[in-house]
C-alpha atoms as a PDB file:
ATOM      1  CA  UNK A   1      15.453 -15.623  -6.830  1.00  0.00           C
ATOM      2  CA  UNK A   2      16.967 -13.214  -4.335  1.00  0.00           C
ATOM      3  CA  UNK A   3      14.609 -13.176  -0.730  1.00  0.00           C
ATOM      4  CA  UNK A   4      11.346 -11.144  -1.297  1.00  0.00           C
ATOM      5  CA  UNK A   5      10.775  -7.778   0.737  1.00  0.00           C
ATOM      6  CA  UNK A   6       7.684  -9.069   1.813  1.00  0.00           C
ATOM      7  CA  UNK A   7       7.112 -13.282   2.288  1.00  0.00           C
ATOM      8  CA  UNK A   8       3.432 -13.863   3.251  1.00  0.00           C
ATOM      9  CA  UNK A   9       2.699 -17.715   3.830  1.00  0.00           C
ATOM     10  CA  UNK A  10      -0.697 -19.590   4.346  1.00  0.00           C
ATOM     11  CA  UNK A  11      -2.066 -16.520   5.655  1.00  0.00           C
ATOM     12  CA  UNK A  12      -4.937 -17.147   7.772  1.00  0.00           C
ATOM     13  CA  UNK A  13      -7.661 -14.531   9.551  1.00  0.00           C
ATOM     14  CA  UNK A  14     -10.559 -15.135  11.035  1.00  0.00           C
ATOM     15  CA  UNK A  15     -13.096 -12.024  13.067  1.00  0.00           C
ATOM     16  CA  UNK A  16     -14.743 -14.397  15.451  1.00  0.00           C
ATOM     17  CA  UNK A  17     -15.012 -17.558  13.602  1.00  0.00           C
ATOM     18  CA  UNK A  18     -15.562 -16.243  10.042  1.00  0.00           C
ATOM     19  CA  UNK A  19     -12.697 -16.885   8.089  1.00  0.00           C
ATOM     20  CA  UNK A  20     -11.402 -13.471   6.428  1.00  0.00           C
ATOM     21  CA  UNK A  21      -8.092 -15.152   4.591  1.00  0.00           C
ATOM     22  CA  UNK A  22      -7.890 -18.904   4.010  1.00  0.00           C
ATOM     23  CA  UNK A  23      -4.238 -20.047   3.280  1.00  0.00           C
ATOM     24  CA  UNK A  24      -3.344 -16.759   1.028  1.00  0.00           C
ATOM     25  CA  UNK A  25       0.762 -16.623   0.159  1.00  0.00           C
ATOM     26  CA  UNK A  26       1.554 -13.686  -1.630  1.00  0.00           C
ATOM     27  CA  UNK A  27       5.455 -12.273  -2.289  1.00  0.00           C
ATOM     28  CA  UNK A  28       6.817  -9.196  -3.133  1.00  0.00           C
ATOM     29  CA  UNK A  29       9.996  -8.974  -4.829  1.00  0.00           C
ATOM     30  CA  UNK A  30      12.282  -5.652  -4.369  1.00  0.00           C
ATOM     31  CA  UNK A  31      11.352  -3.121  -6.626  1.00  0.00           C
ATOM     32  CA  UNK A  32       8.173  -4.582  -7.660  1.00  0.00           C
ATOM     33  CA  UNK A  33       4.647  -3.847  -7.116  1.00  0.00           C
ATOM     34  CA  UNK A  34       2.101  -6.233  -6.652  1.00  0.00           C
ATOM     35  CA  UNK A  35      -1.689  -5.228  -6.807  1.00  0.00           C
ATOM     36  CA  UNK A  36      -4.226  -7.179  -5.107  1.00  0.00           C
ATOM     37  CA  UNK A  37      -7.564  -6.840  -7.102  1.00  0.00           C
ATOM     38  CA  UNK A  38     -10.908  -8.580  -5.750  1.00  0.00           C
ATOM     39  CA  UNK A  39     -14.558  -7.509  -5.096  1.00  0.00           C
ATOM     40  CA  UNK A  40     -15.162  -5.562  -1.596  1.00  0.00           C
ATOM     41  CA  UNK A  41     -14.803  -8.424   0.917  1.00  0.00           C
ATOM     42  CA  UNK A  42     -12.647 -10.483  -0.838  1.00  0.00           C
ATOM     43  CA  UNK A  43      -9.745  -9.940   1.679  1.00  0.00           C
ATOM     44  CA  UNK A  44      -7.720  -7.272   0.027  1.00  0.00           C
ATOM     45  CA  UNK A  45      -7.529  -4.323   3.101  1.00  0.00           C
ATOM     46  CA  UNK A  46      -7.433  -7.001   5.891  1.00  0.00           C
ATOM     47  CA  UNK A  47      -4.143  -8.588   4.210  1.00  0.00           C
ATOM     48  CA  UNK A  48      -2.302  -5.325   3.937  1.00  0.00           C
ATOM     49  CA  UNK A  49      -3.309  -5.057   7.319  1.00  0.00           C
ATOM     50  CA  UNK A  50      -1.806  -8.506   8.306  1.00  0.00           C
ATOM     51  CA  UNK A  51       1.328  -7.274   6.296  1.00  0.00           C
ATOM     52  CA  UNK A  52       1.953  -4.083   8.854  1.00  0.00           C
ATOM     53  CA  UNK A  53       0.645  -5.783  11.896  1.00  0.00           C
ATOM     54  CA  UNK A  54      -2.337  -3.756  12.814  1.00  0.00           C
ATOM     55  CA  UNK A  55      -4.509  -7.339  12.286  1.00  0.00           C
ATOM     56  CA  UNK A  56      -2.407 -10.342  14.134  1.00  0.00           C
ATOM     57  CA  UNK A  57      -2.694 -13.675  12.033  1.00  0.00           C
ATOM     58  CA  UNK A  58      -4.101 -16.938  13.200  1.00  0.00           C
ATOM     59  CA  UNK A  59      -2.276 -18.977  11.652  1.00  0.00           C
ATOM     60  CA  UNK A  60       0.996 -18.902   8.815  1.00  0.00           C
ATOM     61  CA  UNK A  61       3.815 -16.591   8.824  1.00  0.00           C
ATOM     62  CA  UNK A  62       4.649 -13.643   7.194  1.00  0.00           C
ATOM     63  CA  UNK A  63       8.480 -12.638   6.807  1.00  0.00           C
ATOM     64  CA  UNK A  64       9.986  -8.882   6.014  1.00  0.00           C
ATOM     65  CA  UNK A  65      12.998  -9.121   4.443  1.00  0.00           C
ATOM     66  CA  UNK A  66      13.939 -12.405   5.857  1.00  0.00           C
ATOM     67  CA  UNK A  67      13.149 -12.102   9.345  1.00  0.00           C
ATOM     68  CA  UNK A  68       9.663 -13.798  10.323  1.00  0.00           C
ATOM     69  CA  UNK A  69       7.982 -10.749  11.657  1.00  0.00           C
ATOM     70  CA  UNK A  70       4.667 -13.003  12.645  1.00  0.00           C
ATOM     71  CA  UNK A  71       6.513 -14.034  15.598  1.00  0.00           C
ATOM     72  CA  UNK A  72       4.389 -12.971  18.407  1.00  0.00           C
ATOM     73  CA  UNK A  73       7.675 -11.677  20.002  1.00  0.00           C
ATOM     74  CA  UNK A  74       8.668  -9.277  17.291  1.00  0.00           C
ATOM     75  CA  UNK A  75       8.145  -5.562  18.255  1.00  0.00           C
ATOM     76  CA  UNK A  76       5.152  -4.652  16.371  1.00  0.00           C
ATOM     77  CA  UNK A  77       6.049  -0.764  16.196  1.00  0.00           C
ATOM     78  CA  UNK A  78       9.948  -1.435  15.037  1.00  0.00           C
ATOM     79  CA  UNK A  79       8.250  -3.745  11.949  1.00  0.00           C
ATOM     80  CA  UNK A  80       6.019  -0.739  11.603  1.00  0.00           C
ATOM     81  CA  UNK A  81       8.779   1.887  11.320  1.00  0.00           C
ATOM     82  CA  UNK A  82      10.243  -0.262   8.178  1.00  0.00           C
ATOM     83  CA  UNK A  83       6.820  -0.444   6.300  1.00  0.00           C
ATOM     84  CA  UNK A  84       4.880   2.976   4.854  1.00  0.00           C
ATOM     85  CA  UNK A  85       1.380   3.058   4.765  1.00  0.00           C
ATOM     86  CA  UNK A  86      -1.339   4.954   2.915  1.00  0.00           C
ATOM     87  CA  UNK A  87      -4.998   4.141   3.710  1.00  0.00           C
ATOM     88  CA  UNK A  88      -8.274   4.858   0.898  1.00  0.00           C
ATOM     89  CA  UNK A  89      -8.859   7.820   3.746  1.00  0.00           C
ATOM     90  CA  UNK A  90      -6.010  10.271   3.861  1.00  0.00           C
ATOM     91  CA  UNK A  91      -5.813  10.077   7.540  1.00  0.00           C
ATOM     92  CA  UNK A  92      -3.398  13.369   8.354  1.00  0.00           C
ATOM     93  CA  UNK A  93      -3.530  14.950  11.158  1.00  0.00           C
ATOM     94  CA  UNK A  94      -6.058  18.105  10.738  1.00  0.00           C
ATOM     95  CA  UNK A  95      -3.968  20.444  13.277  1.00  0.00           C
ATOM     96  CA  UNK A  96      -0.479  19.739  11.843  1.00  0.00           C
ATOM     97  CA  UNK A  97       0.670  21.818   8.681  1.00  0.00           C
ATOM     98  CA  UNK A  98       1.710  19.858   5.534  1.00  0.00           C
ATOM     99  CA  UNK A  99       5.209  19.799   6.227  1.00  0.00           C
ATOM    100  CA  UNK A 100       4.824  18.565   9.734  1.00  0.00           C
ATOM    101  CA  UNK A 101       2.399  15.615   8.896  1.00  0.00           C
ATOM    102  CA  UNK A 102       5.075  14.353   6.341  1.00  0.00           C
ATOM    103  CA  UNK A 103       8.012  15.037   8.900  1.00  0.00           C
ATOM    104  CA  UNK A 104       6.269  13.432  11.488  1.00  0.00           C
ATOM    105  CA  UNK A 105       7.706   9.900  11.360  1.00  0.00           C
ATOM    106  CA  UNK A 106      10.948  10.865  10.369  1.00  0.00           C
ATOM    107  CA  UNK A 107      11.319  12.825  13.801  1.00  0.00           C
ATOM    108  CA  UNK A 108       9.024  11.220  16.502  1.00  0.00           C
ATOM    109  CA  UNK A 109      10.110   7.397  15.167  1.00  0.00           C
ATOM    110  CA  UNK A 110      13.438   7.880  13.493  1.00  0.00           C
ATOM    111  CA  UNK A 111      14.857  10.547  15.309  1.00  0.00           C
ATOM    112  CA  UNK A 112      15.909  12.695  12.479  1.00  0.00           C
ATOM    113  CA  UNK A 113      15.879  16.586  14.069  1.00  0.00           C
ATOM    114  CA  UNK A 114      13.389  18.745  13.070  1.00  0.00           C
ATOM    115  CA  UNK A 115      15.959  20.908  10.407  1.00  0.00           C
ATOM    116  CA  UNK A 116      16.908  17.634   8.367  1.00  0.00           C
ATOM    117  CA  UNK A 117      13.645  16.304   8.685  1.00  0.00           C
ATOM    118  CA  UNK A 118      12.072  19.944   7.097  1.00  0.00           C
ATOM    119  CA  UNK A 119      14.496  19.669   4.422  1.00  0.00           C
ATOM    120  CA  UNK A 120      13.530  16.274   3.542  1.00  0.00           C
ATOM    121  CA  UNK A 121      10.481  17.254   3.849  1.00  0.00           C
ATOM    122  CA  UNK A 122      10.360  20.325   1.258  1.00  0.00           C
ATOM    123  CA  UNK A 123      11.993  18.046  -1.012  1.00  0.00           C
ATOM    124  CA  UNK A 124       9.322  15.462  -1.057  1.00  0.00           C
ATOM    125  CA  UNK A 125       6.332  18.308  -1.317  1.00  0.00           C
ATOM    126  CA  UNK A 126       8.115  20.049  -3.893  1.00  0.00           C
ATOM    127  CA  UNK A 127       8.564  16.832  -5.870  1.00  0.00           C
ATOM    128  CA  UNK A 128       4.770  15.992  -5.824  1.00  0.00           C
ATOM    129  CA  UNK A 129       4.167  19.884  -6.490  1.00  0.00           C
ATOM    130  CA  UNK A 130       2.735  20.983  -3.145  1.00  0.00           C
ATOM    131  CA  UNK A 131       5.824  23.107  -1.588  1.00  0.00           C
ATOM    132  CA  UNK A 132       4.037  26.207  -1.758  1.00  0.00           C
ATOM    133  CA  UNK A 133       1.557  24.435   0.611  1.00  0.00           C
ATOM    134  CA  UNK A 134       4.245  23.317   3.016  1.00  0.00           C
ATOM    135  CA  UNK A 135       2.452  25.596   6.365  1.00  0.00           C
ATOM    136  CA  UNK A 136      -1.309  25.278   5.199  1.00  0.00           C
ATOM    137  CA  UNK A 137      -2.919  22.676   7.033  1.00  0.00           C
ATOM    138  CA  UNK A 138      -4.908  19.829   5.404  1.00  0.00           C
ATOM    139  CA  UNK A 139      -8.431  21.642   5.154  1.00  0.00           C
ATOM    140  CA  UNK A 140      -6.953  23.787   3.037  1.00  0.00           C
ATOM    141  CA  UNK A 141      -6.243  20.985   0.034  1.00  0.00           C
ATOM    142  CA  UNK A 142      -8.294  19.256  -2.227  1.00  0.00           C
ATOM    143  CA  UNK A 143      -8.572  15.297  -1.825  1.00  0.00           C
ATOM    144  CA  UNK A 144      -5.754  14.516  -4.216  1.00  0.00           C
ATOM    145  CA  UNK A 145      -3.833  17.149  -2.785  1.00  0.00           C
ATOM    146  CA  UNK A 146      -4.054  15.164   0.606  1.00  0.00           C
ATOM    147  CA  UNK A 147      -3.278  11.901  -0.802  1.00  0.00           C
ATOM    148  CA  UNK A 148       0.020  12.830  -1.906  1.00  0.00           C
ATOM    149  CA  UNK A 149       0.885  14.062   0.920  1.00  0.00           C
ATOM    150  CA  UNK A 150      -0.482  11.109   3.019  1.00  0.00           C
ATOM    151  CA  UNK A 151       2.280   9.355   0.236  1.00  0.00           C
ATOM    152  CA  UNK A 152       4.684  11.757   0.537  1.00  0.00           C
ATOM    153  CA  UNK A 153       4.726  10.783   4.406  1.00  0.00           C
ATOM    154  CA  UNK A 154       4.780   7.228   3.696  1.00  0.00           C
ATOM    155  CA  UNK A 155       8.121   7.402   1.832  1.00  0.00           C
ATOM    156  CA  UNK A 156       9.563   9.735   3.897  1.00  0.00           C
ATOM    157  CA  UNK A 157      11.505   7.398   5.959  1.00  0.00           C
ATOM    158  CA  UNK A 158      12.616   5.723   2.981  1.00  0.00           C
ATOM    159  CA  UNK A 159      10.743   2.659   4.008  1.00  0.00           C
ATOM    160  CA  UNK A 160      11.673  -1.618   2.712  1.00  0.00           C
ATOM    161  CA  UNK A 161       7.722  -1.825   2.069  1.00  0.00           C
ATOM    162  CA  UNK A 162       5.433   0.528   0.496  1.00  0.00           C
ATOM    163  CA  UNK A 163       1.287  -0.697   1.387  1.00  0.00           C
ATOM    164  CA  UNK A 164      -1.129   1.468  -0.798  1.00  0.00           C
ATOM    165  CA  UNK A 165      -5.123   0.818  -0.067  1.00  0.00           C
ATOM    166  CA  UNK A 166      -7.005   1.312  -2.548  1.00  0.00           C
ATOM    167  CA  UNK A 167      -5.710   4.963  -2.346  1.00  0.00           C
ATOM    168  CA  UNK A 168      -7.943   6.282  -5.298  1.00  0.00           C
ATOM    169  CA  UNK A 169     -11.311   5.016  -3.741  1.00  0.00           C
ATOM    170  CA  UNK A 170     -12.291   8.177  -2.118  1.00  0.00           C
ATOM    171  CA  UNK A 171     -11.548  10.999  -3.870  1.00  0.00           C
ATOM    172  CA  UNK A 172     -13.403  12.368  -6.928  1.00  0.00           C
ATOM    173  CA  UNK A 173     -12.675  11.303 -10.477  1.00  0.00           C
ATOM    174  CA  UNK A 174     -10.812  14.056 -11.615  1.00  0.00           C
ATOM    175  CA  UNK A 175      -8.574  13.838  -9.105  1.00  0.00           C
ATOM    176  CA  UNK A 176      -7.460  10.014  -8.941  1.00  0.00           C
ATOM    177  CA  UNK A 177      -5.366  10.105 -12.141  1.00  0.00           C
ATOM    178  CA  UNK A 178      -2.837  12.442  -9.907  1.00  0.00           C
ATOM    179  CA  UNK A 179      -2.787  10.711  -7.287  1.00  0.00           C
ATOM    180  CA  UNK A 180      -1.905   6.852  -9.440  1.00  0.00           C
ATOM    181  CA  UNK A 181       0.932   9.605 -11.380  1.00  0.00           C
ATOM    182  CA  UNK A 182       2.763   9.853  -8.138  1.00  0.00           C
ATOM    183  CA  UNK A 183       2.728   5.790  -7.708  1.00  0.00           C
ATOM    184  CA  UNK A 184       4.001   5.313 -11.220  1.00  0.00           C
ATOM    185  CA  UNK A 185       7.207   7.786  -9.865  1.00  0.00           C
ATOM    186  CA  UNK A 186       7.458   5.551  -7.103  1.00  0.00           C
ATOM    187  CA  UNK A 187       7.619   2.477  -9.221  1.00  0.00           C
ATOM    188  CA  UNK A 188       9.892   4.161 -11.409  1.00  0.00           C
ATOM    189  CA  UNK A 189      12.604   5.244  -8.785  1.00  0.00           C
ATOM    190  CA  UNK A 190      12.243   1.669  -7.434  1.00  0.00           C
ATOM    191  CA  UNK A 191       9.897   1.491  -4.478  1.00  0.00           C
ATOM    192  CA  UNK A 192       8.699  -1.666  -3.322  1.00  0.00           C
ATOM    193  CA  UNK A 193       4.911  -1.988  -3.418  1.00  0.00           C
ATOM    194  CA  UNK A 194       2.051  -3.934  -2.226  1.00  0.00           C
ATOM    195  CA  UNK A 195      -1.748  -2.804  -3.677  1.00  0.00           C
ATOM    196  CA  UNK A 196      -5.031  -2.952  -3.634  1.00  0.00           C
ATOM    197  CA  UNK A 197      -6.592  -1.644  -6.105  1.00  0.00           C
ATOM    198  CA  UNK A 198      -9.782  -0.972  -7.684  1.00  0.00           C
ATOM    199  CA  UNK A 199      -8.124   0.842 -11.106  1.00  0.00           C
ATOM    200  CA  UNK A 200      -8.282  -2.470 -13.148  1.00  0.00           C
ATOM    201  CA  UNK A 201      -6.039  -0.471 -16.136  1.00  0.00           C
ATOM    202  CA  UNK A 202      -3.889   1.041 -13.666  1.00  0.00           C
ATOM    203  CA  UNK A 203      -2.634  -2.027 -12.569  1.00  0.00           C
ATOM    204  CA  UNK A 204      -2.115  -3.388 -16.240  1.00  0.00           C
ATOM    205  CA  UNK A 205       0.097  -0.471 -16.474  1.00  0.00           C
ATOM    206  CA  UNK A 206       1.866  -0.192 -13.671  1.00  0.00           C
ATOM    207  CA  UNK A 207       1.964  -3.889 -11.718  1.00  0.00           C
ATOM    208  CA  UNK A 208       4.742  -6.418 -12.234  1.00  0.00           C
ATOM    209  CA  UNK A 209       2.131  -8.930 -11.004  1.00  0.00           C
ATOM    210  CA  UNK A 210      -1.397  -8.948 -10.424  1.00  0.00           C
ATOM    211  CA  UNK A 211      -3.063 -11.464  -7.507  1.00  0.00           C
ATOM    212  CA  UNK A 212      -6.977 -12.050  -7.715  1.00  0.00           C
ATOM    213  CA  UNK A 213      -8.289 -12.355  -3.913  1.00  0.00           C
ATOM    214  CA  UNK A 214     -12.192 -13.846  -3.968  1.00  0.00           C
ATOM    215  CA  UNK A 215     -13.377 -15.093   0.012  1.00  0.00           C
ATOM    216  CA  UNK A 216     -10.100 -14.812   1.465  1.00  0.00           C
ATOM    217  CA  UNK A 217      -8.528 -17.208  -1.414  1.00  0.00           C
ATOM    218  CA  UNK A 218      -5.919 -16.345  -3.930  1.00  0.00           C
ATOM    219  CA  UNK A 219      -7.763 -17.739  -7.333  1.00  0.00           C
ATOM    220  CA  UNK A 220      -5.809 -16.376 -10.238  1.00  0.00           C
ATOM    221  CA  UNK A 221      -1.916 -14.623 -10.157  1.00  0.00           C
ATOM    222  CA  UNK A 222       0.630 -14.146 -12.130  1.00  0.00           C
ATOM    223  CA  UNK A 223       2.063 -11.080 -15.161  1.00  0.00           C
ATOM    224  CA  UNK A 224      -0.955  -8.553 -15.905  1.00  0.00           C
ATOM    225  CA  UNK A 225      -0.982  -9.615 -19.117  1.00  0.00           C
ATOM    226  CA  UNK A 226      -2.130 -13.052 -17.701  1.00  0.00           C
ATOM    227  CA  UNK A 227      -4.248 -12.286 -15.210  1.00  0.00           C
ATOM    228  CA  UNK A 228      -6.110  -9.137 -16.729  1.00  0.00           C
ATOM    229  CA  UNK A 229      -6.131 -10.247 -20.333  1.00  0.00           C
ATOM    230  CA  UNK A 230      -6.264 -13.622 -20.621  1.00  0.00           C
ATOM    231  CA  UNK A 231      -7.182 -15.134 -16.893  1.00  0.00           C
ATOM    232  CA  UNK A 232      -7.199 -18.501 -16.736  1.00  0.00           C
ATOM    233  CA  UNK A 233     -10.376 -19.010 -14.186  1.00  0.00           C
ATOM    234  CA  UNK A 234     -13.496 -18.314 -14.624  1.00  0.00           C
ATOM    235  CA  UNK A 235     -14.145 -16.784 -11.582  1.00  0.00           C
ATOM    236  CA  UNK A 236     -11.466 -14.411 -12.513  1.00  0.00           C
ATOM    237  CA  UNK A 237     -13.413 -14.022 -16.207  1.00  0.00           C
ATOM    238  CA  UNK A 238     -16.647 -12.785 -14.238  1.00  0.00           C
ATOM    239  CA  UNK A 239     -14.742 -10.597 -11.879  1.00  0.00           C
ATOM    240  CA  UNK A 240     -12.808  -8.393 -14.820  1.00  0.00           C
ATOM    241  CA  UNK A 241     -16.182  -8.690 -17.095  1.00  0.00           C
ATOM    242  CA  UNK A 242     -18.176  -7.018 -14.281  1.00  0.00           C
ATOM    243  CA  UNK A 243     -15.354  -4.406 -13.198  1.00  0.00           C
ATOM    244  CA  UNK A 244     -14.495  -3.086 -16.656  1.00  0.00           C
ATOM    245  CA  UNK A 245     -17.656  -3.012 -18.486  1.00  0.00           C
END
């Protein structure tokens, strides 16, 4: 087995002294995606958030490509700059047109000028079907019209690590099955992906592998058609019976 993208080992996380993650280990092979399903509070967000550094682990290690990136001496913003990250809240910036929110990394982190960075840009928004909204700003779109382009931002800088929170959870309805189209591209042109998801049949679809997070404890992981159709634990058994009645 060739080393995973992402390498996360006896993850632990405690706020205060409540423990958040117990021991979790969780790989990502390349070109994979791995979705993290779980009730609210089971540990899902705060472990993506471990993965890109914005929570700092108490104890385990977590290693990007190889290089163990839990080091307290690792430069938190250079691990950052390899890793693309889309939030359940779009999170772009209100006074920035499209195009500039997706451009954004590629020329204040990676240095890209503005004119290769645009064209980049206009690639990406045409691709997800938004060009034409390239200088509106982000008022001006519905909310699955802002997710993809809070995704079309992520990939921008072509990044090792794609980290997707549960990126459906607010918007309406109608709009979430765009929004899970443009991950199922990703997959397809071979992005690396971590998930959490609340889209049970999404991830039966569209994950290589499937990890069940209840209390901050990895119970049940493994193919989808394992885990989502014939789990193994019965905590597992109550979770999907209560999720996908």
């Amino acid at each position: 087995m060739s080393t995973p993208v992402l390498d996360m080992r006896g993850i632990v996380k405690l706020y205060g002294t409540k423990p958040v993650l117990r021991g979790v280990d969780v790989a990502v092979q390349k070109h994979t995606v791995v979705a993290l399903i779980g009730a609210s509070g089971s540990g899902k967000s705060t472990l993506l958030k471990t993965a890109n550094l914005l929570e700092r682990i108490n104890d385990g290690q977590i290693f990007l490509s190889g290089t163990d990136i839990s080091d307290p001496k690792v430069e938190a913003d250079a691990v950052r700059a390899r890793i693309g990250v889309v939030f359940q809240h779009y999170n772009l910036f209100p006074h920035l047109s499209v195009l500039d929110n997706v451009t954004l990394a590629l020329r204040k982190v990676h240095g890209v000028d503005k004119a290769t960075a645009a064209q980049r840009g206009l690639g990406l928004l045409d691709r997800i079907g938004l060009a034409e909204n390239a200088r509106a700003f982000p008022d001006r779109l519905s909310g699955g019209q802002q997710q993809r382009v809070a995704i079309a931002r992520a990939v921008a800088t072509d990044p090792e690590l794609l980290l997707l929170d549960e990126i459906t959870s607010a918007l309406d309805p109608q709009l979430v099955g765009e929004v899970l189209d443009l991950v199922t591209e990703l997959k397809t042109a071979g992005s690396t992906i971590l998930m959490a998801t609340h889209e049970i049949g999404f991830a039966r679809r569209v994950a290589d592998r499937v990890v069940f997070l209840k209390d901050g404890v990895v119970v049940e992981e493994g193919p989808p058609s394992q885990v989502l159709d014939a789990p193994q634990h019965e905590d597992t058994r109550d979770f999907l019976s209560r999720v996908m009645r």
